[in-house]
PDB file of N, CA and C in Angstrom:
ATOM      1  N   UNK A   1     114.829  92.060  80.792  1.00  0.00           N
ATOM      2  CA  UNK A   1     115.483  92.290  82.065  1.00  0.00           C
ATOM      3  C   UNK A   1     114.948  93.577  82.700  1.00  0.00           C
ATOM      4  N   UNK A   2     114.909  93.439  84.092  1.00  0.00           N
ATOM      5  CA  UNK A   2     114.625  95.144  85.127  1.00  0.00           C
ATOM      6  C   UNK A   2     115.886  95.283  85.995  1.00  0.00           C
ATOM      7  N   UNK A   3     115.714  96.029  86.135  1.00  0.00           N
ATOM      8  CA  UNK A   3     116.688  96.849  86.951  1.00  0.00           C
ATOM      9  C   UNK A   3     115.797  97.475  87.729  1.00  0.00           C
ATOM     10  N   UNK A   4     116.950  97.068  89.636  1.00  0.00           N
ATOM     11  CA  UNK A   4     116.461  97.482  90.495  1.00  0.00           C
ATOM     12  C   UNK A   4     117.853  98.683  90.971  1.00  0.00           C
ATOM     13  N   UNK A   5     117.456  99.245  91.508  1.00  0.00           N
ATOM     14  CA  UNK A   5     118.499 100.600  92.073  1.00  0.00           C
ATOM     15  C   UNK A   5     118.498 100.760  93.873  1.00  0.00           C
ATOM     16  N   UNK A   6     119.383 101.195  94.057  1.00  0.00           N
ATOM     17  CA  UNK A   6     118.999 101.714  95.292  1.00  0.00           C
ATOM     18  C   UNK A   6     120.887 102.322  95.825  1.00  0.00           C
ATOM     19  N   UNK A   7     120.490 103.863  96.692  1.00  0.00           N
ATOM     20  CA  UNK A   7     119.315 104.268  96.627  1.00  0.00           C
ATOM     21  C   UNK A   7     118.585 105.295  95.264  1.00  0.00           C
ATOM     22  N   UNK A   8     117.404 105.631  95.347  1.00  0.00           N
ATOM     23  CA  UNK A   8     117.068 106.356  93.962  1.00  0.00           C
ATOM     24  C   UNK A   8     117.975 107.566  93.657  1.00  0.00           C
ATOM     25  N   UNK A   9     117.949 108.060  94.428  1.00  0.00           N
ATOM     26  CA  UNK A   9     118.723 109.794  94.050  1.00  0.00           C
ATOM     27  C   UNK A   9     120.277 109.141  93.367  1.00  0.00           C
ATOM     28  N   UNK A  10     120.690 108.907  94.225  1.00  0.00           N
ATOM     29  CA  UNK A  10     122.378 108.304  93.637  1.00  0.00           C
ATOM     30  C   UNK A  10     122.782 107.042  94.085  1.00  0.00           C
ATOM     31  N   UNK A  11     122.256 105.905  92.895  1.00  0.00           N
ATOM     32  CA  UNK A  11     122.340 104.571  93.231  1.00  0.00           C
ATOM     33  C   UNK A  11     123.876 103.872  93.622  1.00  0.00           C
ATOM     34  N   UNK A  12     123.760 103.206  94.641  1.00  0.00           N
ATOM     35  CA  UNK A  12     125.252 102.622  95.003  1.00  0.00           C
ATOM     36  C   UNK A  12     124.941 101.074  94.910  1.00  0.00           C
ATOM     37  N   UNK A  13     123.352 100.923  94.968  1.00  0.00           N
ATOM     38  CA  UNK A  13     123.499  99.260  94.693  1.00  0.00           C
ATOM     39  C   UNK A  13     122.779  99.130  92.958  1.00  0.00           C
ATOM     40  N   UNK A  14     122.833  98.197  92.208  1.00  0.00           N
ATOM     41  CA  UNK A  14     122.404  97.694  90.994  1.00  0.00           C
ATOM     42  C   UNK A  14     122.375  95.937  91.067  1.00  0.00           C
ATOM     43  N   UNK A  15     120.708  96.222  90.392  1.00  0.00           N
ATOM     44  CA  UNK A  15     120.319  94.625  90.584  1.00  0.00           C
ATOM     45  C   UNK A  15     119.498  94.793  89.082  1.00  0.00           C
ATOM     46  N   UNK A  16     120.230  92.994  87.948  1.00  0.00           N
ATOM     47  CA  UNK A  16     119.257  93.019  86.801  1.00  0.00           C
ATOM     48  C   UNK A  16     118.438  91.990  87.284  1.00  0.00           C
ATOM     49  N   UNK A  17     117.151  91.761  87.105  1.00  0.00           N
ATOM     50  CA  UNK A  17     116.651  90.327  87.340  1.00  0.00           C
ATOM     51  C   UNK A  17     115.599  89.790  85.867  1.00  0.00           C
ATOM     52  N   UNK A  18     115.273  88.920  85.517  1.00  0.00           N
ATOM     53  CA  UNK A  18     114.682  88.791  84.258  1.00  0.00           C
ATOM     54  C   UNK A  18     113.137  89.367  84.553  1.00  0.00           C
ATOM     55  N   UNK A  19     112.463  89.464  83.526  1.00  0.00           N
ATOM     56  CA  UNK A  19     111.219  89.811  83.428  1.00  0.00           C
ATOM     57  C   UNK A  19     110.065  89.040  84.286  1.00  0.00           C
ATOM     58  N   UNK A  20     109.243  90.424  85.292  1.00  0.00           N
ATOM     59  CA  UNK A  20     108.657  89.668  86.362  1.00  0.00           C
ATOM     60  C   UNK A  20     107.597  89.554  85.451  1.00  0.00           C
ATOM     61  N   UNK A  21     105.972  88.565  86.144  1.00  0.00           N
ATOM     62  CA  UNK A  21     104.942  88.736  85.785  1.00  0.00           C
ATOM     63  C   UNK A  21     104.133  89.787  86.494  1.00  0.00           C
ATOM     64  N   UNK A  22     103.478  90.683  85.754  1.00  0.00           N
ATOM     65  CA  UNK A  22     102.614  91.609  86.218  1.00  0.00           C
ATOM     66  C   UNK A  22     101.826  91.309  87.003  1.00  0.00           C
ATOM     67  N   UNK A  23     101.621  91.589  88.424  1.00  0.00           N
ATOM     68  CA  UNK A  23     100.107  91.281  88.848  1.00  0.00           C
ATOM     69  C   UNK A  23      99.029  92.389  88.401  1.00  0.00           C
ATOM     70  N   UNK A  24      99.391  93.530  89.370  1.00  0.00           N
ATOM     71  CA  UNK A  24      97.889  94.900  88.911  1.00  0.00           C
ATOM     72  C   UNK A  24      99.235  95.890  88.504  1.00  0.00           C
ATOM     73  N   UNK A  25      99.834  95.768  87.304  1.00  0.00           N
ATOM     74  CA  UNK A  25     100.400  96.604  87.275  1.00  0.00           C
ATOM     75  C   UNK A  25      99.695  98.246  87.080  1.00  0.00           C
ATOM     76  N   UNK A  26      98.804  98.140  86.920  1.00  0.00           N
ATOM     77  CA  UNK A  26      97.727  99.864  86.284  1.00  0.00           C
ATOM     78  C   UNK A  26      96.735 100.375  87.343  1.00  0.00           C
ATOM     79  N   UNK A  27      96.814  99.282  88.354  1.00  0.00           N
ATOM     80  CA  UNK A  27      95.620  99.730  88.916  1.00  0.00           C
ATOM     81  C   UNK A  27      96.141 100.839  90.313  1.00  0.00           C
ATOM     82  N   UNK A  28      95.486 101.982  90.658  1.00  0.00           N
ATOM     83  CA  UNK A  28      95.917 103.239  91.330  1.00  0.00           C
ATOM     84  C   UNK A  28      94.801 102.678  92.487  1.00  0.00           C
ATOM     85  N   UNK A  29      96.331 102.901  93.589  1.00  0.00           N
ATOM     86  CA  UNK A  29      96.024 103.178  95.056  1.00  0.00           C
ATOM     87  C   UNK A  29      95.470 103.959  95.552  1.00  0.00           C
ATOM     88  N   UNK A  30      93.954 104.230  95.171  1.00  0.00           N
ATOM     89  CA  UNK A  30      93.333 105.883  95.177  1.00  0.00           C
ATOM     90  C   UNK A  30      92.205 105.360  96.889  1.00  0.00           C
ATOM     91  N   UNK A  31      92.961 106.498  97.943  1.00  0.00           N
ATOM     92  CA  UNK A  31      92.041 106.341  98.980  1.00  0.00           C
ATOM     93  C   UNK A  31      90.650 106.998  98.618  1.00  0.00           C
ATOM     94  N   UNK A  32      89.668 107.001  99.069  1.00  0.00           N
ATOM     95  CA  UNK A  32      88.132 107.207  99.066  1.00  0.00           C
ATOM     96  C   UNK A  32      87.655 107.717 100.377  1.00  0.00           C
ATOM     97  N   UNK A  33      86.491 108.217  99.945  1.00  0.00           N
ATOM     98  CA  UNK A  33      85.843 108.821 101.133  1.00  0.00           C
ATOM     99  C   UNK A  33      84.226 108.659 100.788  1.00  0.00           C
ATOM    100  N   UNK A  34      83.483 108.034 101.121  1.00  0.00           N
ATOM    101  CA  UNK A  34      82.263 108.287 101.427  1.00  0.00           C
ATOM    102  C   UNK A  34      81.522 109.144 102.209  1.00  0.00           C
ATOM    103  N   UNK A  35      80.289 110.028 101.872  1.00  0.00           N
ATOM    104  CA  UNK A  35      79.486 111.103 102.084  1.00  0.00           C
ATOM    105  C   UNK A  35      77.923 110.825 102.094  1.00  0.00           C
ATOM    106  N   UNK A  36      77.394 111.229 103.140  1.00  0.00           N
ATOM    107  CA  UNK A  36      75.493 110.854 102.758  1.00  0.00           C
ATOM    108  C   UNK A  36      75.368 112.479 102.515  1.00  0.00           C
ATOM    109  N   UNK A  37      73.940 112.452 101.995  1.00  0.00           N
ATOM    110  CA  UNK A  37      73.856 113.434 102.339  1.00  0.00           C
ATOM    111  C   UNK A  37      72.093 113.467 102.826  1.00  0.00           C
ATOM    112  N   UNK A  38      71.477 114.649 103.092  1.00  0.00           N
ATOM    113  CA  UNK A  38      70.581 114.349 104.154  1.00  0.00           C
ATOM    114  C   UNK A  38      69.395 113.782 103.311  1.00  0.00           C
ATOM    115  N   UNK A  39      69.162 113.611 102.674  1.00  0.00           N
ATOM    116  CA  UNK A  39      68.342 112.573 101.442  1.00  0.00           C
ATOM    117  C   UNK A  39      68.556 111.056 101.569  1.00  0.00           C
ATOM    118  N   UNK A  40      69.908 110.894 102.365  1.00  0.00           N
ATOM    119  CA  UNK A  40      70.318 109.606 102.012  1.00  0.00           C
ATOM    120  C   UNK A  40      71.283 109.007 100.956  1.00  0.00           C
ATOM    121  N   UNK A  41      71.141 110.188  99.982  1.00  0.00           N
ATOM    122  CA  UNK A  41      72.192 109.633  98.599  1.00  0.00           C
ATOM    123  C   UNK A  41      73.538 109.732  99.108  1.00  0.00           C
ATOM    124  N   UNK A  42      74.444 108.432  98.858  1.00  0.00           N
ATOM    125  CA  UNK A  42      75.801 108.445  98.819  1.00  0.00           C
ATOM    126  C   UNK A  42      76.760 109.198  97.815  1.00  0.00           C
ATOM    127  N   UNK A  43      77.340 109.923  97.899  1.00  0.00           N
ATOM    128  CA  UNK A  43      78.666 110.365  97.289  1.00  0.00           C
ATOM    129  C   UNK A  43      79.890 109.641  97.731  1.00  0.00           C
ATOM    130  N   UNK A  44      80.742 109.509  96.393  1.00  0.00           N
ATOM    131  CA  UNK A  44      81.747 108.533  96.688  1.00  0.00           C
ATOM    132  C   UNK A  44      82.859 110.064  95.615  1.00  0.00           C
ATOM    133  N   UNK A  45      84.056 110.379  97.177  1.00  0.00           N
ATOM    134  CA  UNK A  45      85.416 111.090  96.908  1.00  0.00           C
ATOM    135  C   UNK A  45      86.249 110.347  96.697  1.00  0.00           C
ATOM    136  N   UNK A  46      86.963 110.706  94.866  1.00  0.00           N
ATOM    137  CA  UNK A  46      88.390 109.479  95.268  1.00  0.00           C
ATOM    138  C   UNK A  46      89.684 110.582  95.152  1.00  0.00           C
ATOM    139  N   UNK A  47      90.650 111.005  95.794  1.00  0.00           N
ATOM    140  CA  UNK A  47      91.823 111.402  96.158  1.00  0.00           C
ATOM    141  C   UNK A  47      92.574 110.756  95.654  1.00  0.00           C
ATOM    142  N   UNK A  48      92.953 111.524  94.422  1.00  0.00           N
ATOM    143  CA  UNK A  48      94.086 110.885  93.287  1.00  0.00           C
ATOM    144  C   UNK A  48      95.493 111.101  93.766  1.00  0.00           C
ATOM    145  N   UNK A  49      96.366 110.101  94.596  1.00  0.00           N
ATOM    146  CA  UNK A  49      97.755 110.217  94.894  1.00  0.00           C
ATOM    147  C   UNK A  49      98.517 110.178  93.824  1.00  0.00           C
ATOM    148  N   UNK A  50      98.292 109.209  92.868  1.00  0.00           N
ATOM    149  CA  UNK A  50      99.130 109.150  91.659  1.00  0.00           C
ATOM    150  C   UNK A  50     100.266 107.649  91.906  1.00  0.00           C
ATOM    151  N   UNK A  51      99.873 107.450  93.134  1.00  0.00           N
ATOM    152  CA  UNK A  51     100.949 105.829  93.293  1.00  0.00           C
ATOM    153  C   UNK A  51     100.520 104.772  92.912  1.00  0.00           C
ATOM    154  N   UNK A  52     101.174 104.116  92.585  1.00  0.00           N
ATOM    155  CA  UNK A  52     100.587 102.205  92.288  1.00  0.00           C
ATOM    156  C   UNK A  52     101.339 101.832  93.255  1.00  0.00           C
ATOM    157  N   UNK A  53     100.976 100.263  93.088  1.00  0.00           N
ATOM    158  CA  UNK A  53     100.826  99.322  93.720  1.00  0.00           C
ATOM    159  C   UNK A  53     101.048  98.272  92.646  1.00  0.00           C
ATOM    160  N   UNK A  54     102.658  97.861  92.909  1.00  0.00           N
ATOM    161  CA  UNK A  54     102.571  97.027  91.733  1.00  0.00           C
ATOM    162  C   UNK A  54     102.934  95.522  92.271  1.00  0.00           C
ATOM    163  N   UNK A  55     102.521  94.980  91.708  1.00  0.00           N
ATOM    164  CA  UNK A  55     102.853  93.132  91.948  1.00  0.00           C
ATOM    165  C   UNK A  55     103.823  92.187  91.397  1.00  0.00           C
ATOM    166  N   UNK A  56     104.830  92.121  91.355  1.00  0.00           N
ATOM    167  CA  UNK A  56     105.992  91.435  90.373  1.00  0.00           C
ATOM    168  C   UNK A  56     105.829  89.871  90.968  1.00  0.00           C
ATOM    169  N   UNK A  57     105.599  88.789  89.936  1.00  0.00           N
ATOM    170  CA  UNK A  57     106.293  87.800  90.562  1.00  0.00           C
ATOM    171  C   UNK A  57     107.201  87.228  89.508  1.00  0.00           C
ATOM    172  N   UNK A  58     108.356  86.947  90.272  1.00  0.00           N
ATOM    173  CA  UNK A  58     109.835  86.089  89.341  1.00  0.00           C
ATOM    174  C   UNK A  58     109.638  84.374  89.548  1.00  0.00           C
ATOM    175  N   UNK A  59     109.145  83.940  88.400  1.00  0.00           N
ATOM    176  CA  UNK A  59     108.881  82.414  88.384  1.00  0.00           C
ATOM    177  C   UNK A  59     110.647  81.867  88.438  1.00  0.00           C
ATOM    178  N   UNK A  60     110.826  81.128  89.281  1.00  0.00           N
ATOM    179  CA  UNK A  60     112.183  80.110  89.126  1.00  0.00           C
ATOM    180  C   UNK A  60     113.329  80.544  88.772  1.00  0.00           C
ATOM    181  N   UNK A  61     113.346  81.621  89.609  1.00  0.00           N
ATOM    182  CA  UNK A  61     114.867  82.230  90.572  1.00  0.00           C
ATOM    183  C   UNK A  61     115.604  81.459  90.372  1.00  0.00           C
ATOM    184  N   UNK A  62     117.410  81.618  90.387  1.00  0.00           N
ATOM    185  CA  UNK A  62     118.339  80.707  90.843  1.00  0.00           C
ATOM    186  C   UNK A  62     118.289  81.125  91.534  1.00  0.00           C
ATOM    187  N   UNK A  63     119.571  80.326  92.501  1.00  0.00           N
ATOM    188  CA  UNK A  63     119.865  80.589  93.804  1.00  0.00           C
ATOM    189  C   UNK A  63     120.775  81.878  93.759  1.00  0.00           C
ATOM    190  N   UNK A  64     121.334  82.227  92.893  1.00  0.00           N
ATOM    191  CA  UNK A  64     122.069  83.508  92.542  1.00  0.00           C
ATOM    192  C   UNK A  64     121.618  84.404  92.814  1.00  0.00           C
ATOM    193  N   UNK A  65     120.051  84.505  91.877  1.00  0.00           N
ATOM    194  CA  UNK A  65     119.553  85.606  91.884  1.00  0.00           C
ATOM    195  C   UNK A  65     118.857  85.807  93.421  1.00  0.00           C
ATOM    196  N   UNK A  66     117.969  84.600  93.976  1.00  0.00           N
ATOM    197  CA  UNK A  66     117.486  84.716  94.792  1.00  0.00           C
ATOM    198  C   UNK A  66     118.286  85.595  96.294  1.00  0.00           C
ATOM    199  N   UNK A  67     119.633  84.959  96.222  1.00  0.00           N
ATOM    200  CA  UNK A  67     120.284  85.757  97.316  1.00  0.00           C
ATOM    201  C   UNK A  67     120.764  87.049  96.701  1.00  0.00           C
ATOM    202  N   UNK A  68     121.162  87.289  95.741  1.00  0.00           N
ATOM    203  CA  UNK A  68     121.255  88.985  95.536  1.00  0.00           C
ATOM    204  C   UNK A  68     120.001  89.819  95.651  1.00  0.00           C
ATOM    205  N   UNK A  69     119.193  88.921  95.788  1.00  0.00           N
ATOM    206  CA  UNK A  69     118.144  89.833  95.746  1.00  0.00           C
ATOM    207  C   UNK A  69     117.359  90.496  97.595  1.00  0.00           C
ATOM    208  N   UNK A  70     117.485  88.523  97.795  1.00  0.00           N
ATOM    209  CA  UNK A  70     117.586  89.038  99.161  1.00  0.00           C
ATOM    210  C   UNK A  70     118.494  90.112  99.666  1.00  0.00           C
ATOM    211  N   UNK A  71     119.392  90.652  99.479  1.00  0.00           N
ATOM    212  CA  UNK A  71     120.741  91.529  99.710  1.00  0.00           C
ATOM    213  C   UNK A  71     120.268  92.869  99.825  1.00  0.00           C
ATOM    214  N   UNK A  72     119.583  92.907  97.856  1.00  0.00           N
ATOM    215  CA  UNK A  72     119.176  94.540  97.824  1.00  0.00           C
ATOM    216  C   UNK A  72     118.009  94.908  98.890  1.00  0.00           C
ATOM    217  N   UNK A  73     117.131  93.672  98.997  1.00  0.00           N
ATOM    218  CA  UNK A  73     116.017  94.140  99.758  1.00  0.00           C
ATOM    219  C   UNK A  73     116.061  94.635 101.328  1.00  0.00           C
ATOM    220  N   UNK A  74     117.517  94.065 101.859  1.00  0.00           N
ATOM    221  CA  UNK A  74     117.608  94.288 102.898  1.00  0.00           C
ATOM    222  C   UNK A  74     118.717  95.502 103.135  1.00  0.00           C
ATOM    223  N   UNK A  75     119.142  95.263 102.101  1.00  0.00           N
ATOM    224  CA  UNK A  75     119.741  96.884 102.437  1.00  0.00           C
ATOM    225  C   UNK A  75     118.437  98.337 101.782  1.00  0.00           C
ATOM    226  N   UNK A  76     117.801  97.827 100.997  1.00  0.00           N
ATOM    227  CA  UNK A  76     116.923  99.158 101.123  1.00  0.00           C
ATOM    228  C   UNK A  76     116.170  99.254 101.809  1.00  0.00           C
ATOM    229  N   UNK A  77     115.729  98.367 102.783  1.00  0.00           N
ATOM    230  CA  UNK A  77     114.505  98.688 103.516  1.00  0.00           C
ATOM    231  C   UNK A  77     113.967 100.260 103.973  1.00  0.00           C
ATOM    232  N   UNK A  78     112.692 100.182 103.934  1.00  0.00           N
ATOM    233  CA  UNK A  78     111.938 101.380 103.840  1.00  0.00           C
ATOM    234  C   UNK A  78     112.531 102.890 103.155  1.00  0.00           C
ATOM    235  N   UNK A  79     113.938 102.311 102.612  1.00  0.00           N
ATOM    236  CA  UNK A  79     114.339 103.021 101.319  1.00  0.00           C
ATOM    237  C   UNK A  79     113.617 103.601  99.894  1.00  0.00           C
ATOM    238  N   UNK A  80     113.921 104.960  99.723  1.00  0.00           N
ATOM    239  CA  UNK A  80     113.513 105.323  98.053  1.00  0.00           C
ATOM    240  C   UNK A  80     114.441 104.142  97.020  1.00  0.00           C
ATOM    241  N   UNK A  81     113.630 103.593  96.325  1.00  0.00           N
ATOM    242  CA  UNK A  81     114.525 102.455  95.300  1.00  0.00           C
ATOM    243  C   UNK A  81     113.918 102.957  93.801  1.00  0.00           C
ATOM    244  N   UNK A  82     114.740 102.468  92.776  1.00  0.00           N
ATOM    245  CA  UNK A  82     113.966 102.277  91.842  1.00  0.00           C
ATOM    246  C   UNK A  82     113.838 101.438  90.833  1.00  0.00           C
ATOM    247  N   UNK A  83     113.236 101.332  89.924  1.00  0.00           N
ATOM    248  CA  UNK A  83     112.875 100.159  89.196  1.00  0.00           C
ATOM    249  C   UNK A  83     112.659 100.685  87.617  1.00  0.00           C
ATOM    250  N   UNK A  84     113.717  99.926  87.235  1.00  0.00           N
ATOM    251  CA  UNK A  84     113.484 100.416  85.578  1.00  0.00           C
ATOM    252  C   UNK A  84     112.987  99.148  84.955  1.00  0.00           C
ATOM    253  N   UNK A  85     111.607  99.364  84.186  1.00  0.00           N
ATOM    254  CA  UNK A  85     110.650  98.122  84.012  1.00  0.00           C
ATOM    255  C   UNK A  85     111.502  97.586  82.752  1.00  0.00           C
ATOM    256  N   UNK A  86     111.020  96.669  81.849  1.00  0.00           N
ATOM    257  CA  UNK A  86     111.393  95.979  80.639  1.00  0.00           C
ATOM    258  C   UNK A  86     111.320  97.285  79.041  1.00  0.00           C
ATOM    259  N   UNK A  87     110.388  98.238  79.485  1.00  0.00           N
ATOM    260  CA  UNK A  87     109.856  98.509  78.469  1.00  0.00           C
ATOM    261  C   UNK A  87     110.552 100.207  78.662  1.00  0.00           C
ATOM    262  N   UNK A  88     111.926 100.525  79.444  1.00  0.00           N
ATOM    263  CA  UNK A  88     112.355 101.536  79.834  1.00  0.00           C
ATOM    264  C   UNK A  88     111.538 102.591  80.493  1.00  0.00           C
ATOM    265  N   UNK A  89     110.615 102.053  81.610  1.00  0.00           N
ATOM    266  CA  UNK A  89     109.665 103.273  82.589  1.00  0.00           C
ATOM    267  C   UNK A  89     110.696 102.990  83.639  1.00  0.00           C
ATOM    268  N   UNK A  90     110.823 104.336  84.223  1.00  0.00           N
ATOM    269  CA  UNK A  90     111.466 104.196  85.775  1.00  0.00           C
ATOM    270  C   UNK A  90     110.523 104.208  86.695  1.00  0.00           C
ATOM    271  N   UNK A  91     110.517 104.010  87.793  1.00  0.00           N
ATOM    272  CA  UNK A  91     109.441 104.347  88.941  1.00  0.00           C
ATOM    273  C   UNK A  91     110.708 104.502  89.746  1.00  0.00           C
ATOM    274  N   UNK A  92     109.781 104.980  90.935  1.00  0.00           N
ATOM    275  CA  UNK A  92     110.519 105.720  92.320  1.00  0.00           C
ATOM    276  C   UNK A  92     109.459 105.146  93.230  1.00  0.00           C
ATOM    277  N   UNK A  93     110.081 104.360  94.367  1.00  0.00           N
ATOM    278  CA  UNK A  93     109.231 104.035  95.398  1.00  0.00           C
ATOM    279  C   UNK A  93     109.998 103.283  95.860  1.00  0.00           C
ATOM    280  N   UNK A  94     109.323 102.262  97.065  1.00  0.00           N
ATOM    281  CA  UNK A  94     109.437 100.881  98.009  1.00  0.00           C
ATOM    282  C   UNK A  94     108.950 100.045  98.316  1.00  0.00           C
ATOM    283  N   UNK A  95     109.858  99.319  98.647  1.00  0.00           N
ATOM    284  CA  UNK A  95     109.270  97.698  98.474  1.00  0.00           C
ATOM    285  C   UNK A  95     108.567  97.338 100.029  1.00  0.00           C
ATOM    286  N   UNK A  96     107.667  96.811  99.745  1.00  0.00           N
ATOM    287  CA  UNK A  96     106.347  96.758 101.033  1.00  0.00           C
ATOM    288  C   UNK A  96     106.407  95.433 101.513  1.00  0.00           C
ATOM    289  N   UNK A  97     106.751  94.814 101.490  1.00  0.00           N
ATOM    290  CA  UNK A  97     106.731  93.094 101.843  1.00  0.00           C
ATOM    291  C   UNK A  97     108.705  92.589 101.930  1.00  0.00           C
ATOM    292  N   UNK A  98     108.542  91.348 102.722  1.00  0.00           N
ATOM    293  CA  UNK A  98     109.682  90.490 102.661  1.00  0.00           C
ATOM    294  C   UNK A  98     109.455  89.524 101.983  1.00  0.00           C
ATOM    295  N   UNK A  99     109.421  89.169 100.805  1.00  0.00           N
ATOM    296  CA  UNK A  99     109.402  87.580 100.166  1.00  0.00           C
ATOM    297  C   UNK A  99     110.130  86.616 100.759  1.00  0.00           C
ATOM    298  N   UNK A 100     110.935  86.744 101.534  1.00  0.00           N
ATOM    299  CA  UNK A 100     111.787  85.699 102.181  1.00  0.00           C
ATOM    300  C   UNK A 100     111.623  85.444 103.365  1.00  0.00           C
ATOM    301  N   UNK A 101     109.892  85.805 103.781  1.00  0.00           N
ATOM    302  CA  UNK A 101     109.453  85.355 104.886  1.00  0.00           C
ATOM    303  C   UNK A 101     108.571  84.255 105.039  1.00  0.00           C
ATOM    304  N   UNK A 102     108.143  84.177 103.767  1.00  0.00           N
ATOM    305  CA  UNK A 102     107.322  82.813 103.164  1.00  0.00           C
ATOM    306  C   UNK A 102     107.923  81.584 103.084  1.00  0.00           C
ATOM    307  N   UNK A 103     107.430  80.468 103.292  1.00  0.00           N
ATOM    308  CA  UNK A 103     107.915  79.053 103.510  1.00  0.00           C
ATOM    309  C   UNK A 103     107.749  78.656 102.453  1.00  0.00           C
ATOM    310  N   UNK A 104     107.976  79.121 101.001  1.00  0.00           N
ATOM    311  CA  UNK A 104     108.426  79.022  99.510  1.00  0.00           C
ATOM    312  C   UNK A 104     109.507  78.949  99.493  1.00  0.00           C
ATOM    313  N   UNK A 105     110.228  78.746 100.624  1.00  0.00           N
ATOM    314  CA  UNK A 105     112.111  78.189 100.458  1.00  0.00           C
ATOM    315  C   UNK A 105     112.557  77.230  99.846  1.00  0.00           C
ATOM    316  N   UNK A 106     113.456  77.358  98.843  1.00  0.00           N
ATOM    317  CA  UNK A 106     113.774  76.301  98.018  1.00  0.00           C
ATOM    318  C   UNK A 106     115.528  76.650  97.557  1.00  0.00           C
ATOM    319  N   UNK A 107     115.958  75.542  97.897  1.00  0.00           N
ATOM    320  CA  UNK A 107     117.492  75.795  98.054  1.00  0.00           C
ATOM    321  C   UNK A 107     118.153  76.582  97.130  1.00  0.00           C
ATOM    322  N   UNK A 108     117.252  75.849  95.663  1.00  0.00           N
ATOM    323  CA  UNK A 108     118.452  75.873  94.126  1.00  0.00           C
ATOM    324  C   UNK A 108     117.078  77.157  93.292  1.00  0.00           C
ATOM    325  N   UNK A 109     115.682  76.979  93.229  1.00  0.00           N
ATOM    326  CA  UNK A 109     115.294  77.876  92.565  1.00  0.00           C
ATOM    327  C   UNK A 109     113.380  77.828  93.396  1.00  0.00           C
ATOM    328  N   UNK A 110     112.815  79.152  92.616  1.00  0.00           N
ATOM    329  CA  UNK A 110     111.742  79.113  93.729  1.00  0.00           C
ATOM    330  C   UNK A 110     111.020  80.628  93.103  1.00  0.00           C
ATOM    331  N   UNK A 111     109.602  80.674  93.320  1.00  0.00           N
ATOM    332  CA  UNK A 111     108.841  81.859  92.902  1.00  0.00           C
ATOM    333  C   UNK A 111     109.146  82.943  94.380  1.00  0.00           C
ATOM    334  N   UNK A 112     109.120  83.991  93.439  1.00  0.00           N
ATOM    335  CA  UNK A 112     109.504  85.354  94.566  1.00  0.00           C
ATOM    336  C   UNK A 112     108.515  86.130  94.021  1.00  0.00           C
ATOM    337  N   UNK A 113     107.507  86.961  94.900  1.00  0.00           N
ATOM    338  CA  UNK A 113     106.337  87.651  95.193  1.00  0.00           C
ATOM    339  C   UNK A 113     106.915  89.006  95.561  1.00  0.00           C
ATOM    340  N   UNK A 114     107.431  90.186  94.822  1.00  0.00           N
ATOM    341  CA  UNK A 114     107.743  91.511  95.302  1.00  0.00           C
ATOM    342  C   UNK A 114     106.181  92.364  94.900  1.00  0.00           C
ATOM    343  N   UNK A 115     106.119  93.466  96.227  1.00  0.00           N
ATOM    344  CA  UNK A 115     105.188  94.659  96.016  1.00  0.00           C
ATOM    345  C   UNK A 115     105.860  95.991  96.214  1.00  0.00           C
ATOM    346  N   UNK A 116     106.000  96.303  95.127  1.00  0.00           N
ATOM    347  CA  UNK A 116     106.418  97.395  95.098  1.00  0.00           C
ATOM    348  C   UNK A 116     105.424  98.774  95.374  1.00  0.00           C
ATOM    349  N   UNK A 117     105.521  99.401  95.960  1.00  0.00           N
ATOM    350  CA  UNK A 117     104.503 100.978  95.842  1.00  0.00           C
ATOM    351  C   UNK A 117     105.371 102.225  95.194  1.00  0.00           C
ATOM    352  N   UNK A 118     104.640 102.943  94.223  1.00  0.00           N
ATOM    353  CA  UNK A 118     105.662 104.132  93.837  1.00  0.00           C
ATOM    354  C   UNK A 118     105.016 104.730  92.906  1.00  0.00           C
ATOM    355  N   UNK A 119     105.924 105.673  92.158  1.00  0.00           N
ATOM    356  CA  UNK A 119     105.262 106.152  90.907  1.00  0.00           C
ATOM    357  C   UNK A 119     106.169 106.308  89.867  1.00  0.00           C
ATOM    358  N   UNK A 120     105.756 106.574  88.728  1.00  0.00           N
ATOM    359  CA  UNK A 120     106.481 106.716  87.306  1.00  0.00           C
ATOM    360  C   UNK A 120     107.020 108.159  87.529  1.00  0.00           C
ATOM    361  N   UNK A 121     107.939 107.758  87.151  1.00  0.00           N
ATOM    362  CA  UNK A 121     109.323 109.238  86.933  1.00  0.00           C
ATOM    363  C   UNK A 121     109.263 110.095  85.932  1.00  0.00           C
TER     364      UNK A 121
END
């Protein structure tokens, strides 16, 4: 199970949902900068933020979960939330997408696509 929070500092909402599948859970949102220099050789700057970019998907939701979930998402919008993974990591961040804008509607159960951005606590 994860646990979603919101908001982070002093949570007033609590959401468990079962174990998502990882998409990139490791991989860092590191912006870049490219450089010539008068030779021609490229230099490549990467600017370590320290955030991910993580990918959850929940295979075959009930309808339970699916609308509580819709709930939290819309009350945190562009909210600090957080997310305590399976394996007890917290992160601190927000959720970047609406999953319930996709025509993956399905009355009784259905895959849900969350992106979370944030970092480990």
């Amino acid at each position: 199970m994860i646990t979603l929070t919101y908001p982070y500092a002093a949570p007033a909402i609590t959401l468990q949902l079962p174990n998502p599948i990882l998409g990139n859970a490791d991989q860092l949102e590191e912006p870049f900068s490219l450089d010539w220099s008068a030779s021609g050789r490229i230099y490549t700057y990467k600017k370590a933020t320290g955030d991910h970019k993580l990918l959850m998907t929940f295979k075959s939701l009930t309808f339970l979960h699916r609308a509580n979930l819709k709930l939290f998402l819309y009350a945190a919008v562009n909210g600090m939330s957080g997310y305590l993974d399976n394996m007890a990591v917290q992160w601190q961040g927000v959720f970047i997408n609406d999953p319930f804008e996709q025509s993956n509607e399905s009355l009784k159960h259905g895959d849900i696509t969350l992106e979370f951005k944030g970092r480990k606590v």
